[in-house]
C-alpha atoms as a PDB file:
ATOM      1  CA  UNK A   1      -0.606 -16.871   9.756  1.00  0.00           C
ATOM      2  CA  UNK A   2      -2.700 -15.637  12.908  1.00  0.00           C
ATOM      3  CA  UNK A   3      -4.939 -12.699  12.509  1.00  0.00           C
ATOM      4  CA  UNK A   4      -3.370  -9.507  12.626  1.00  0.00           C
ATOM      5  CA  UNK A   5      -4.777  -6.750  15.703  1.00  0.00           C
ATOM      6  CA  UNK A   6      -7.428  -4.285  14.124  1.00  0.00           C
ATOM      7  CA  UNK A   7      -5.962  -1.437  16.312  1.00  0.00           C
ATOM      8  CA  UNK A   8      -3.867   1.028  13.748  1.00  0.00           C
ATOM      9  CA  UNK A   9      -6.783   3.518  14.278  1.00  0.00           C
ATOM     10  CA  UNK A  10      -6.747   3.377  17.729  1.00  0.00           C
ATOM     11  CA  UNK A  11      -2.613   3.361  17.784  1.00  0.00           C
ATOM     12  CA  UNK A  12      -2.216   6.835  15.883  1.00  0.00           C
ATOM     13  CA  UNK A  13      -5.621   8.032  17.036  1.00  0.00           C
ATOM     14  CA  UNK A  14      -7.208   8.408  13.816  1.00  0.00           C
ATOM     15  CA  UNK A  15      -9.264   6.711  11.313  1.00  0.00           C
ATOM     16  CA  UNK A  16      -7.902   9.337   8.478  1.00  0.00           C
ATOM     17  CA  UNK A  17      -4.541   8.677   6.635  1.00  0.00           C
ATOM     18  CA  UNK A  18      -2.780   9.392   3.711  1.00  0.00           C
ATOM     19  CA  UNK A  19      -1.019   7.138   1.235  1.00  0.00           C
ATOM     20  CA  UNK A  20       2.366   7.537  -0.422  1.00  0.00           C
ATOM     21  CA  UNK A  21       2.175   5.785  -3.365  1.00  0.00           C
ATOM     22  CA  UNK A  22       4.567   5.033  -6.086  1.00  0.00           C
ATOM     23  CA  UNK A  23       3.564   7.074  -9.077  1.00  0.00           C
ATOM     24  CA  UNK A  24       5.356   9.601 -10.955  1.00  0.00           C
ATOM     25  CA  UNK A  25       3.062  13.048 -10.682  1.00  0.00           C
ATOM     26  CA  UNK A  26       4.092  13.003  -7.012  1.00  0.00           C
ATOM     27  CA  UNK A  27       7.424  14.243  -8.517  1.00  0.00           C
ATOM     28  CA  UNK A  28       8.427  17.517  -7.346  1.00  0.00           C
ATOM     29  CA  UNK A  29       5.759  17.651  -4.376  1.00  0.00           C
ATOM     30  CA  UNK A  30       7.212  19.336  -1.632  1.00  0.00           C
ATOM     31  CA  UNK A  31       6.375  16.156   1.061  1.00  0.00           C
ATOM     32  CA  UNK A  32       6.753  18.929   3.799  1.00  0.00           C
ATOM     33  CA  UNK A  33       3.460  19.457   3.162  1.00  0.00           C
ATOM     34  CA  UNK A  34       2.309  16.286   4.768  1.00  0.00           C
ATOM     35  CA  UNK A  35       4.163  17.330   8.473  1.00  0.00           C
ATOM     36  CA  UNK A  36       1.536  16.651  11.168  1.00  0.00           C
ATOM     37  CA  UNK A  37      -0.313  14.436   8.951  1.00  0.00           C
ATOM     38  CA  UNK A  38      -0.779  11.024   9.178  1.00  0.00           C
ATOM     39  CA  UNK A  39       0.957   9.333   6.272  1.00  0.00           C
ATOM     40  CA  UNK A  40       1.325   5.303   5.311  1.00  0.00           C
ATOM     41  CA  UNK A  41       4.250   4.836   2.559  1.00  0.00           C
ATOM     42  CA  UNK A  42       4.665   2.098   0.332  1.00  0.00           C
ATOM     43  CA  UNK A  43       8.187   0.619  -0.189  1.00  0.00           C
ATOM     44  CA  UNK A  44      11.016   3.078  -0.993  1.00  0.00           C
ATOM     45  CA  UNK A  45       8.564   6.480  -0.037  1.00  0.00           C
ATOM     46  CA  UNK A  46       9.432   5.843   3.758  1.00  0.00           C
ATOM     47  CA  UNK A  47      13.331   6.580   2.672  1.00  0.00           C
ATOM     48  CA  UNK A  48      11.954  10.113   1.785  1.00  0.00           C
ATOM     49  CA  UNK A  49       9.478  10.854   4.305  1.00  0.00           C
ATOM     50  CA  UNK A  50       9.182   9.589   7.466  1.00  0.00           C
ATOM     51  CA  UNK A  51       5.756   8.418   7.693  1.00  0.00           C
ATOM     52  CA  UNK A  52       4.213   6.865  10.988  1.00  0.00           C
ATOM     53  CA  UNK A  53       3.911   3.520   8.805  1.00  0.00           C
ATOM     54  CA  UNK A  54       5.947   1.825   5.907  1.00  0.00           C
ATOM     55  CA  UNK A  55       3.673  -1.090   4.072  1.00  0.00           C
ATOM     56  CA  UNK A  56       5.577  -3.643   1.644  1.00  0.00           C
ATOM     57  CA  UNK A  57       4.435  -7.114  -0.196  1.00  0.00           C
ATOM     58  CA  UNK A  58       7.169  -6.863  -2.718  1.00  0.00           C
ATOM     59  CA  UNK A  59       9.724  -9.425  -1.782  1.00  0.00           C
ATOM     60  CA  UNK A  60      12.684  -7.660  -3.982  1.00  0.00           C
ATOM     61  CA  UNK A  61      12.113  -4.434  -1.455  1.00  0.00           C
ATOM     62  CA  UNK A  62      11.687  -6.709   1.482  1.00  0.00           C
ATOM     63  CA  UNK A  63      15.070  -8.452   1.085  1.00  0.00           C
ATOM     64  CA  UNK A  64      17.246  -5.524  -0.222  1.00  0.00           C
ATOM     65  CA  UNK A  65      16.148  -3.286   2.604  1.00  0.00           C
ATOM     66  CA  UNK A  66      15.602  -5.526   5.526  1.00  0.00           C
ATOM     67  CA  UNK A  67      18.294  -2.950   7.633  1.00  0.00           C
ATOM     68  CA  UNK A  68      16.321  -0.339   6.810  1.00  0.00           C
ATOM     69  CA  UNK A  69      13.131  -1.751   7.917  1.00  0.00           C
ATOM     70  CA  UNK A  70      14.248  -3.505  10.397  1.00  0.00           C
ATOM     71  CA  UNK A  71      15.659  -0.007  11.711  1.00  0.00           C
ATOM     72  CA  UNK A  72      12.625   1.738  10.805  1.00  0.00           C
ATOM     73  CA  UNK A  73      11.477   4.024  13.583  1.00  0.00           C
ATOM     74  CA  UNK A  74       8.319   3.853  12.572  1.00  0.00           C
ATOM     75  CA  UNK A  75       5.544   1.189  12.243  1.00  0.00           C
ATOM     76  CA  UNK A  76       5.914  -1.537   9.642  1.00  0.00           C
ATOM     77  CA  UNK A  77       3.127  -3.776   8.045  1.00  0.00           C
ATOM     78  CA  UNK A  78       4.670  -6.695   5.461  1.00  0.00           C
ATOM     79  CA  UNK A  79       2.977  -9.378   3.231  1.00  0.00           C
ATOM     80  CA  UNK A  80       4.400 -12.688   2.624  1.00  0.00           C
ATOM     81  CA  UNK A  81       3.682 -14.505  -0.516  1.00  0.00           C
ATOM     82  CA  UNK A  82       2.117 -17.777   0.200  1.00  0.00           C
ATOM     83  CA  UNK A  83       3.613 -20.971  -1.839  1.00  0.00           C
ATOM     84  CA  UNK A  84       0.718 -23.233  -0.099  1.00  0.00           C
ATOM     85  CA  UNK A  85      -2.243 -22.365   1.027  1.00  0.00           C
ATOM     86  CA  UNK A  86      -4.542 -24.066   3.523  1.00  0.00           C
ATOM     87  CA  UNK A  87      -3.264 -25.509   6.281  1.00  0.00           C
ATOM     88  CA  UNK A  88       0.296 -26.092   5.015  1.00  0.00           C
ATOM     89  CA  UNK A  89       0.392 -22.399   4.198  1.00  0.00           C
ATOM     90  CA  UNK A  90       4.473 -20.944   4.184  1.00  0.00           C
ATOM     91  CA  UNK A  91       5.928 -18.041   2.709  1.00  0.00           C
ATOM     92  CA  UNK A  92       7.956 -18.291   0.296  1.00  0.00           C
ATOM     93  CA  UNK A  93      10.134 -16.102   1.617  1.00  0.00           C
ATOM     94  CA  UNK A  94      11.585 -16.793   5.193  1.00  0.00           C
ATOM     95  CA  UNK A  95      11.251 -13.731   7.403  1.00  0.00           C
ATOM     96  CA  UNK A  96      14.788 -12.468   6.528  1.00  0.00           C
ATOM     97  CA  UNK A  97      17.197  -9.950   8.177  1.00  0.00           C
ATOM     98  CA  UNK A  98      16.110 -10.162  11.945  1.00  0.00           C
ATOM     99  CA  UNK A  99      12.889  -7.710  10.412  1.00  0.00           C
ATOM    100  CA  UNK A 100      10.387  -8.260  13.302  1.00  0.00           C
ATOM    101  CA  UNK A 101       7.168  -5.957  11.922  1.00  0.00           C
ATOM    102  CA  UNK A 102       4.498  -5.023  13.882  1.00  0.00           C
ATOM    103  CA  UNK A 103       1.750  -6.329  11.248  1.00  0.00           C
ATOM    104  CA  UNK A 104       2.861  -9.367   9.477  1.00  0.00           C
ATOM    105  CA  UNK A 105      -0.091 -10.907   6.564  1.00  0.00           C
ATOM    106  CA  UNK A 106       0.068 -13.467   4.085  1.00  0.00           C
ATOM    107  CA  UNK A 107       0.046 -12.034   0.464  1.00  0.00           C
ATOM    108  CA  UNK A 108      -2.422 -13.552  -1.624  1.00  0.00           C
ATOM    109  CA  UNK A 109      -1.989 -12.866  -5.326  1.00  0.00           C
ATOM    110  CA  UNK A 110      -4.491 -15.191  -6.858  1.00  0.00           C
ATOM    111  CA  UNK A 111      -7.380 -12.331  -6.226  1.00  0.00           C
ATOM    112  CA  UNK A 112      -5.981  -9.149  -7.813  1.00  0.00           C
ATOM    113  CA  UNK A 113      -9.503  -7.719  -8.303  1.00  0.00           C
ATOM    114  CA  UNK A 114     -10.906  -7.339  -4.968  1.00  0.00           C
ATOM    115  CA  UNK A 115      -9.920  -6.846  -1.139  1.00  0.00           C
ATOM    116  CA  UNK A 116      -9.038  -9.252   1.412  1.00  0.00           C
ATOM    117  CA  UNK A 117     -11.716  -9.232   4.439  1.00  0.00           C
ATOM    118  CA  UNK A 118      -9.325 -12.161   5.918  1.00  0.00           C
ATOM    119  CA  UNK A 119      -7.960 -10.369   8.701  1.00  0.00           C
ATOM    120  CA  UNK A 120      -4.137 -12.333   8.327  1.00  0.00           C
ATOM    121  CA  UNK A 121      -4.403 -11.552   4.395  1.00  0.00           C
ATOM    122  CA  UNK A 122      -3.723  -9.115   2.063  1.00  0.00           C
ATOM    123  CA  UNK A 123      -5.064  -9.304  -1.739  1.00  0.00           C
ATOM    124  CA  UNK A 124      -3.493  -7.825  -4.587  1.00  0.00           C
ATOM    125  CA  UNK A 125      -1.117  -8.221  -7.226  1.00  0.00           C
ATOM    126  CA  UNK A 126       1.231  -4.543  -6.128  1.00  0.00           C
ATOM    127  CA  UNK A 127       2.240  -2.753  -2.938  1.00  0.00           C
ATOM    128  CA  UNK A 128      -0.311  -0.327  -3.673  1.00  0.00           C
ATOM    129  CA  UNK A 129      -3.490  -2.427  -3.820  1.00  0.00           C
ATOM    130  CA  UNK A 130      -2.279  -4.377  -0.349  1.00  0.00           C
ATOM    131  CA  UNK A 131      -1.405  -0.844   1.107  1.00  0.00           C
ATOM    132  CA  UNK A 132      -5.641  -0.076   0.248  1.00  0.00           C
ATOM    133  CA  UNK A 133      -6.338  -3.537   1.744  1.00  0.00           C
ATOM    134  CA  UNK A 134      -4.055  -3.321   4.704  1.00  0.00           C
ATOM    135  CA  UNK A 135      -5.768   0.024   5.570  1.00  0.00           C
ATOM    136  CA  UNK A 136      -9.459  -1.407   5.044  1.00  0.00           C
ATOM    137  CA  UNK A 137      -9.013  -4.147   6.958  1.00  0.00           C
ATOM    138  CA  UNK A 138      -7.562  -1.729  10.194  1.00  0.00           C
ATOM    139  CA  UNK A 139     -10.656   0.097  10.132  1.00  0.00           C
ATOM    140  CA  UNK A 140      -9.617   3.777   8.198  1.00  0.00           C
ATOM    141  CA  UNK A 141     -12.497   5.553   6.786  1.00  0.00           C
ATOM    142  CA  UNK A 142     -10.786   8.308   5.314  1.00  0.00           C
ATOM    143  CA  UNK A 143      -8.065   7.571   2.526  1.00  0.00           C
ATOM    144  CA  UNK A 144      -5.988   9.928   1.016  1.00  0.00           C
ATOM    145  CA  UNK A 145      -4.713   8.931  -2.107  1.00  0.00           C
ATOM    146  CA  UNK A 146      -1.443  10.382  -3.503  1.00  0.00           C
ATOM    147  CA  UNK A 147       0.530   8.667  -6.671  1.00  0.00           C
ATOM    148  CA  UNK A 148      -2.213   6.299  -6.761  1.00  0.00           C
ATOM    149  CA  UNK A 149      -1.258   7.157 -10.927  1.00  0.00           C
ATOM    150  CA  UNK A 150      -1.109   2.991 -12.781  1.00  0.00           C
ATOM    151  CA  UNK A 151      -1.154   4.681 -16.370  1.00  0.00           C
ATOM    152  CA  UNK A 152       2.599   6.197 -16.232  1.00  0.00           C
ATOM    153  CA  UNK A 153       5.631   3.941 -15.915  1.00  0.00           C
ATOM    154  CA  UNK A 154       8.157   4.535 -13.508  1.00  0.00           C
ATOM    155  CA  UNK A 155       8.077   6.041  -9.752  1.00  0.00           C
ATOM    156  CA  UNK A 156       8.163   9.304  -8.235  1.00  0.00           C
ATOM    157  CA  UNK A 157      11.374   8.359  -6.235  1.00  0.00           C
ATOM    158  CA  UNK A 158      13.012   6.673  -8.648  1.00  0.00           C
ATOM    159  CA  UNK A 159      13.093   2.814  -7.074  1.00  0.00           C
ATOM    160  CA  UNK A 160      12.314   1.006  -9.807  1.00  0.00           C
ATOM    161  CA  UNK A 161      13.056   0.616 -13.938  1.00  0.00           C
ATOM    162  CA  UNK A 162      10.163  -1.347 -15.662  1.00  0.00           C
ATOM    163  CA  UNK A 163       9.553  -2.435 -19.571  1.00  0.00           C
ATOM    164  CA  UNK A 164       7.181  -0.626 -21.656  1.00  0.00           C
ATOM    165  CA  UNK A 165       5.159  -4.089 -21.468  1.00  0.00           C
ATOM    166  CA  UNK A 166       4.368  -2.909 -17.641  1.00  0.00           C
ATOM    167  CA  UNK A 167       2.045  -0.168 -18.630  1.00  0.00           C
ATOM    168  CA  UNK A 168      -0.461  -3.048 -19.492  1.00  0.00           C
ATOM    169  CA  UNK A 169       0.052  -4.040 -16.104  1.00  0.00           C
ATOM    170  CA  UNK A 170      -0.315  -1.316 -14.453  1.00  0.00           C
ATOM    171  CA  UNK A 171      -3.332  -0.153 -16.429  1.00  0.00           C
ATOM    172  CA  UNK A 172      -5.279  -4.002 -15.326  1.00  0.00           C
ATOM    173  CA  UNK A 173      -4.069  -2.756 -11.997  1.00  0.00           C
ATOM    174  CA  UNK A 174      -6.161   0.198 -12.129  1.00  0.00           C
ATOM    175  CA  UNK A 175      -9.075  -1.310 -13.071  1.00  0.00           C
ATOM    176  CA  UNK A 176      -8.682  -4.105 -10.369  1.00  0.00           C
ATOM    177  CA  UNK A 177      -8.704  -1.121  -7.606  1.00  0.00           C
ATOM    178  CA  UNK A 178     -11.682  -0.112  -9.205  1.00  0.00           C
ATOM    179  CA  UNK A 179     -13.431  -3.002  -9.361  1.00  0.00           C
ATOM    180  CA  UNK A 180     -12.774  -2.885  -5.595  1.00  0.00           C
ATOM    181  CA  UNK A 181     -15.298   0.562  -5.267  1.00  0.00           C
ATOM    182  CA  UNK A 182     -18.113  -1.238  -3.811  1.00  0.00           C
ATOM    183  CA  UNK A 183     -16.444  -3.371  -1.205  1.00  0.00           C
ATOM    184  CA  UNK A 184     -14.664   0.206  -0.230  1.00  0.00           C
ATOM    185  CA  UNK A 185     -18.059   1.671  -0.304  1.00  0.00           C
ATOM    186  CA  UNK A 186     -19.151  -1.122   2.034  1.00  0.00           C
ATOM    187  CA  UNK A 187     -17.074  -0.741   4.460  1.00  0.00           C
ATOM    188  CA  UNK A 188     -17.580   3.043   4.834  1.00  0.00           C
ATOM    189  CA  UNK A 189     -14.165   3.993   3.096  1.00  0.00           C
ATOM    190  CA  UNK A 190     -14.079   7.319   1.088  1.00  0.00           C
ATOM    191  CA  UNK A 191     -10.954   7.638  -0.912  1.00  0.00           C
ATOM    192  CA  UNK A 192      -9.661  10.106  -2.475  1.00  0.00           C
ATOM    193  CA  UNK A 193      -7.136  10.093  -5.483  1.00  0.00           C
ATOM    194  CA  UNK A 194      -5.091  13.624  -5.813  1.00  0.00           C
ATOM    195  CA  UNK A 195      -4.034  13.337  -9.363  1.00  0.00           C
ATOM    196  CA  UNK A 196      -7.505  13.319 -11.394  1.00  0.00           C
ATOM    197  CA  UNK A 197      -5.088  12.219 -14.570  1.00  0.00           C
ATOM    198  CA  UNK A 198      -5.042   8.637 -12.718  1.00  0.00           C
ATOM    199  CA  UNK A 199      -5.970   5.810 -14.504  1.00  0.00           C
ATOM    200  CA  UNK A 200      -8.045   4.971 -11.503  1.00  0.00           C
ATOM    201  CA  UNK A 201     -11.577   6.452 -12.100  1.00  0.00           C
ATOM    202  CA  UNK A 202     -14.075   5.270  -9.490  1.00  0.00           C
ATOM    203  CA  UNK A 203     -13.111   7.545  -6.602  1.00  0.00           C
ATOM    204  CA  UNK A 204     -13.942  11.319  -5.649  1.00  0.00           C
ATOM    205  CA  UNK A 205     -10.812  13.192  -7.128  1.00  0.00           C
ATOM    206  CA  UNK A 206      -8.847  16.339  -5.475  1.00  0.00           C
ATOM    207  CA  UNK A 207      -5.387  18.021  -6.238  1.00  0.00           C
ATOM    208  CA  UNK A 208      -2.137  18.166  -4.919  1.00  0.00           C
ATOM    209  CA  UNK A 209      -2.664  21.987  -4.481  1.00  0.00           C
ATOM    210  CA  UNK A 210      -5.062  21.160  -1.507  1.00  0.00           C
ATOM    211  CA  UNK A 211      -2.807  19.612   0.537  1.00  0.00           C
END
Protein backbone atom coordinates (compact mmCIF):
# COMPACT_ATOMS: atom_id res chain seq x y z
CA UNK A 1 0.00 0.00 0.00
CA UNK A 2 1.55 3.53 -1.00
CA UNK A 3 1.53 6.25 1.53
CA UNK A 4 -1.54 8.00 1.92
CA UNK A 5 -1.43 12.31 1.24
CA UNK A 6 -1.08 14.17 4.71
CA UNK A 7 -3.47 16.92 3.39
CA UNK A 8 -7.05 16.38 5.36
CA UNK A 9 -6.09 19.59 7.31
CA UNK A 10 -5.37 21.49 4.52
CA UNK A 11 -8.61 19.94 2.49
CA UNK A 12 -11.32 21.16 5.14
CA UNK A 13 -9.10 23.99 6.33
CA UNK A 14 -8.69 22.98 9.77
CA UNK A 15 -6.57 21.09 12.07
CA UNK A 16 -9.72 20.79 14.67
CA UNK A 17 -12.35 17.95 14.25
CA UNK A 18 -14.73 16.08 15.99
CA UNK A 19 -15.29 12.35 16.22
CA UNK A 20 -18.52 10.37 16.05
CA UNK A 21 -17.92 7.46 17.78
CA UNK A 22 -19.91 4.42 18.49
CA UNK A 23 -20.88 4.51 22.11
CA UNK A 24 -24.13 4.54 23.71
CA UNK A 25 -24.27 8.04 25.93
CA UNK A 26 -24.35 9.76 22.53
CA UNK A 27 -27.99 8.49 22.60
CA UNK A 28 -30.46 11.14 22.47
CA UNK A 29 -27.85 13.99 21.46
CA UNK A 30 -29.44 16.25 19.26
CA UNK A 31 -26.41 15.87 16.31
CA UNK A 32 -27.79 19.31 15.04
CA UNK A 33 -25.62 20.57 17.33
CA UNK A 34 -22.55 19.68 15.39
CA UNK A 35 -23.90 21.89 11.99
CA UNK A 36 -20.91 23.98 10.86
CA UNK A 37 -18.59 21.81 12.63
CA UNK A 38 -16.19 19.68 11.36
CA UNK A 39 -17.15 16.11 12.15
CA UNK A 40 -15.28 12.52 11.17
CA UNK A 41 -17.86 9.46 11.76
CA UNK A 42 -17.03 6.04 12.25
CA UNK A 43 -19.05 3.33 10.40
CA UNK A 44 -22.87 3.54 10.63
CA UNK A 45 -22.73 7.47 12.37
CA UNK A 46 -22.30 8.90 8.72
CA UNK A 47 -26.02 7.30 7.99
CA UNK A 48 -27.16 9.84 10.72
CA UNK A 49 -25.15 12.79 10.21
CA UNK A 50 -23.56 13.84 7.37
CA UNK A 51 -20.13 14.45 8.38
CA UNK A 52 -17.37 15.86 5.92
CA UNK A 53 -15.61 12.30 6.49
CA UNK A 54 -16.80 8.62 7.14
CA UNK A 55 -13.66 6.33 8.54
CA UNK A 56 -14.15 2.35 8.55
CA UNK A 57 -11.59 -0.77 9.20
CA UNK A 58 -14.39 -3.11 9.97
CA UNK A 59 -14.74 -5.37 7.02
CA UNK A 60 -18.53 -6.53 8.02
CA UNK A 61 -19.46 -2.53 7.55
CA UNK A 62 -17.23 -2.27 4.56
CA UNK A 63 -18.97 -5.04 2.58
CA UNK A 64 -22.64 -4.55 3.70
CA UNK A 65 -22.53 -0.87 2.87
CA UNK A 66 -20.22 -0.56 -0.04
CA UNK A 67 -23.44 1.49 -1.99
CA UNK A 68 -23.56 3.63 0.61
CA UNK A 69 -20.00 4.49 0.72
CA UNK A 70 -19.38 4.26 -2.44
CA UNK A 71 -22.27 6.99 -2.80
CA UNK A 72 -21.07 8.87 0.05
CA UNK A 73 -20.95 12.56 -0.70
CA UNK A 74 -18.55 13.06 1.54
CA UNK A 75 -14.87 12.02 2.10
CA UNK A 76 -14.09 8.41 2.91
CA UNK A 77 -10.90 6.94 4.64
CA UNK A 78 -10.92 2.75 4.80
CA UNK A 79 -8.46 0.17 6.32
CA UNK A 80 -7.77 -3.09 4.84
CA UNK A 81 -6.76 -5.96 6.95
CA UNK A 82 -3.48 -7.28 5.87
CA UNK A 83 -3.21 -11.33 5.52
CA UNK A 84 0.74 -10.82 4.66
CA UNK A 85 2.79 -8.41 5.53
CA UNK A 86 6.08 -7.29 4.00
CA UNK A 87 6.45 -7.19 0.66
CA UNK A 88 3.73 -9.71 -0.28
CA UNK A 89 1.34 -7.59 1.75
CA UNK A 90 -2.73 -8.11 0.37
CA UNK A 91 -5.85 -7.46 1.96
CA UNK A 92 -7.78 -9.82 2.79
CA UNK A 93 -10.52 -8.32 1.56
CA UNK A 94 -10.56 -7.27 -2.22
CA UNK A 95 -11.65 -3.66 -2.61
CA UNK A 96 -15.35 -4.62 -3.13
CA UNK A 97 -18.39 -2.78 -4.61
CA UNK A 98 -16.68 -0.31 -7.14
CA UNK A 99 -15.86 1.78 -3.43
CA UNK A 100 -13.00 4.03 -4.72
CA UNK A 101 -12.07 6.10 -1.20
CA UNK A 102 -10.12 8.94 -1.10
CA UNK A 103 -7.70 7.51 1.78
CA UNK A 104 -7.16 3.88 1.47
CA UNK A 105 -4.50 2.20 4.58
CA UNK A 106 -3.62 -1.14 5.46
CA UNK A 107 -5.14 -2.23 8.88
CA UNK A 108 -2.71 -3.59 11.12
CA UNK A 109 -4.17 -5.43 14.09
CA UNK A 110 -1.14 -7.03 15.59
CA UNK A 111 -0.40 -3.51 17.59
CA UNK A 112 -3.66 -2.70 19.40
CA UNK A 113 -1.81 -0.62 22.03
CA UNK A 114 -0.27 2.14 20.23
CA UNK A 115 -0.59 4.36 16.93
CA UNK A 116 0.61 3.79 13.57
CA UNK A 117 3.30 6.60 12.47
CA UNK A 118 3.40 4.46 9.03
CA UNK A 119 1.82 6.84 6.88
CA UNK A 120 -0.13 3.76 4.58
CA UNK A 121 -1.14 2.12 8.10
CA UNK A 122 -3.54 2.24 10.56
CA UNK A 123 -3.12 0.39 14.12
CA UNK A 124 -5.77 -0.82 16.18
CA UNK A 125 -7.93 -3.55 16.97
CA UNK A 126 -11.71 -1.18 16.40
CA UNK A 127 -12.93 1.58 14.10
CA UNK A 128 -12.47 3.86 16.85
CA UNK A 129 -8.76 3.49 17.67
CA UNK A 130 -7.91 3.66 13.60
CA UNK A 131 -10.37 6.71 13.41
CA UNK A 132 -7.64 8.37 16.41
CA UNK A 133 -4.78 7.04 14.23
CA UNK A 134 -6.14 8.05 10.89
CA UNK A 135 -6.56 11.61 12.32
CA UNK A 136 -2.91 11.69 13.95
CA UNK A 137 -1.30 10.68 11.17
CA UNK A 138 -3.22 13.75 8.86
CA UNK A 139 -1.85 16.20 11.10
CA UNK A 140 -5.19 17.30 13.55
CA UNK A 141 -4.22 18.85 16.73
CA UNK A 142 -7.46 19.30 18.14
CA UNK A 143 -9.73 16.10 18.75
CA UNK A 144 -13.03 16.11 19.85
CA UNK A 145 -14.07 13.08 21.31
CA UNK A 146 -17.77 12.06 21.41
CA UNK A 147 -18.94 8.22 22.29
CA UNK A 148 -15.42 7.52 22.76
CA UNK A 149 -17.48 5.33 25.91
CA UNK A 150 -15.54 1.21 25.69
CA UNK A 151 -17.18 0.34 29.19
CA UNK A 152 -21.00 0.07 27.87
CA UNK A 153 -22.03 -2.52 25.29
CA UNK A 154 -23.90 -1.65 22.41
CA UNK A 155 -23.98 1.66 20.08
CA UNK A 156 -25.65 4.84 20.11
CA UNK A 157 -27.25 4.11 16.63
CA UNK A 158 -28.03 0.87 17.09
CA UNK A 159 -25.54 -1.00 14.32
CA UNK A 160 -24.41 -3.60 16.14
CA UNK A 161 -25.57 -6.58 18.88
CA UNK A 162 -22.48 -7.88 20.87
CA UNK A 163 -22.13 -10.72 23.82
CA UNK A 164 -21.71 -9.74 27.30
CA UNK A 165 -18.06 -11.33 26.77
CA UNK A 166 -17.38 -7.94 24.60
CA UNK A 167 -17.33 -5.67 27.55
CA UNK A 168 -13.85 -7.28 28.32
CA UNK A 169 -13.01 -6.20 25.02
CA UNK A 170 -13.99 -3.15 24.95
CA UNK A 171 -12.67 -2.32 28.40
CA UNK A 172 -8.67 -3.68 26.98
CA UNK A 173 -9.71 -1.31 24.26
CA UNK A 174 -9.80 1.53 26.51
CA UNK A 175 -6.80 1.01 28.06
CA UNK A 176 -4.96 0.44 24.67
CA UNK A 177 -6.14 4.20 23.66
CA UNK A 178 -4.69 5.13 26.74
CA UNK A 179 -1.65 3.64 26.58
CA UNK A 180 -1.51 5.67 23.34
CA UNK A 181 -1.45 9.30 25.63
CA UNK A 182 2.10 9.94 25.14
CA UNK A 183 2.53 9.30 21.46
CA UNK A 184 -0.77 11.75 21.22
CA UNK A 185 1.05 14.05 23.48
CA UNK A 186 3.99 13.84 21.08
CA UNK A 187 2.60 14.73 18.32
CA UNK A 188 0.87 17.85 19.74
CA UNK A 189 -2.72 16.21 19.83
CA UNK A 190 -5.11 17.38 22.66
CA UNK A 191 -8.15 15.24 22.86
CA UNK A 192 -10.91 15.60 24.43
CA UNK A 193 -13.49 12.87 25.58
CA UNK A 194 -17.22 14.42 26.23
CA UNK A 195 -18.58 11.73 28.41
CA UNK A 196 -16.22 11.86 31.67
CA UNK A 197 -18.11 8.29 32.58
CA UNK A 198 -15.70 6.79 29.71
CA UNK A 199 -13.67 4.08 30.47
CA UNK A 200 -10.96 6.03 28.77
CA UNK A 201 -9.15 8.09 31.51
CA UNK A 202 -5.98 9.72 30.19
CA UNK A 203 -7.50 12.67 28.34
CA UNK A 204 -8.86 16.25 29.45
CA UNK A 205 -12.70 15.53 29.84
CA UNK A 206 -15.76 17.99 28.82
CA UNK A 207 -19.62 17.43 28.41
CA UNK A 208 -22.02 17.06 25.87
CA UNK A 209 -23.74 20.25 27.26
CA UNK A 210 -20.79 22.31 25.75
CA UNK A 211 -21.27 21.54 22.46
Amino acid sequence: MKPQPQNLPEILQTDEIYVLFGGPSLKGFDLSRLNGKTVIACNKSAELFPAQVVISIDPTYINTRCKFLRDYPGLVALGYRATEFGENQKPNDAVIGGIEPDYLYWHDKRFPDRMSTNPSTLYGQHTGHAAINFLMLQGFKTIHALGLDLNVTGHWHGGYTHSNQHKEWLLNWAAHIDGCKGQLDEAGIRMINYNPNSAVKEYEFSSLDRI
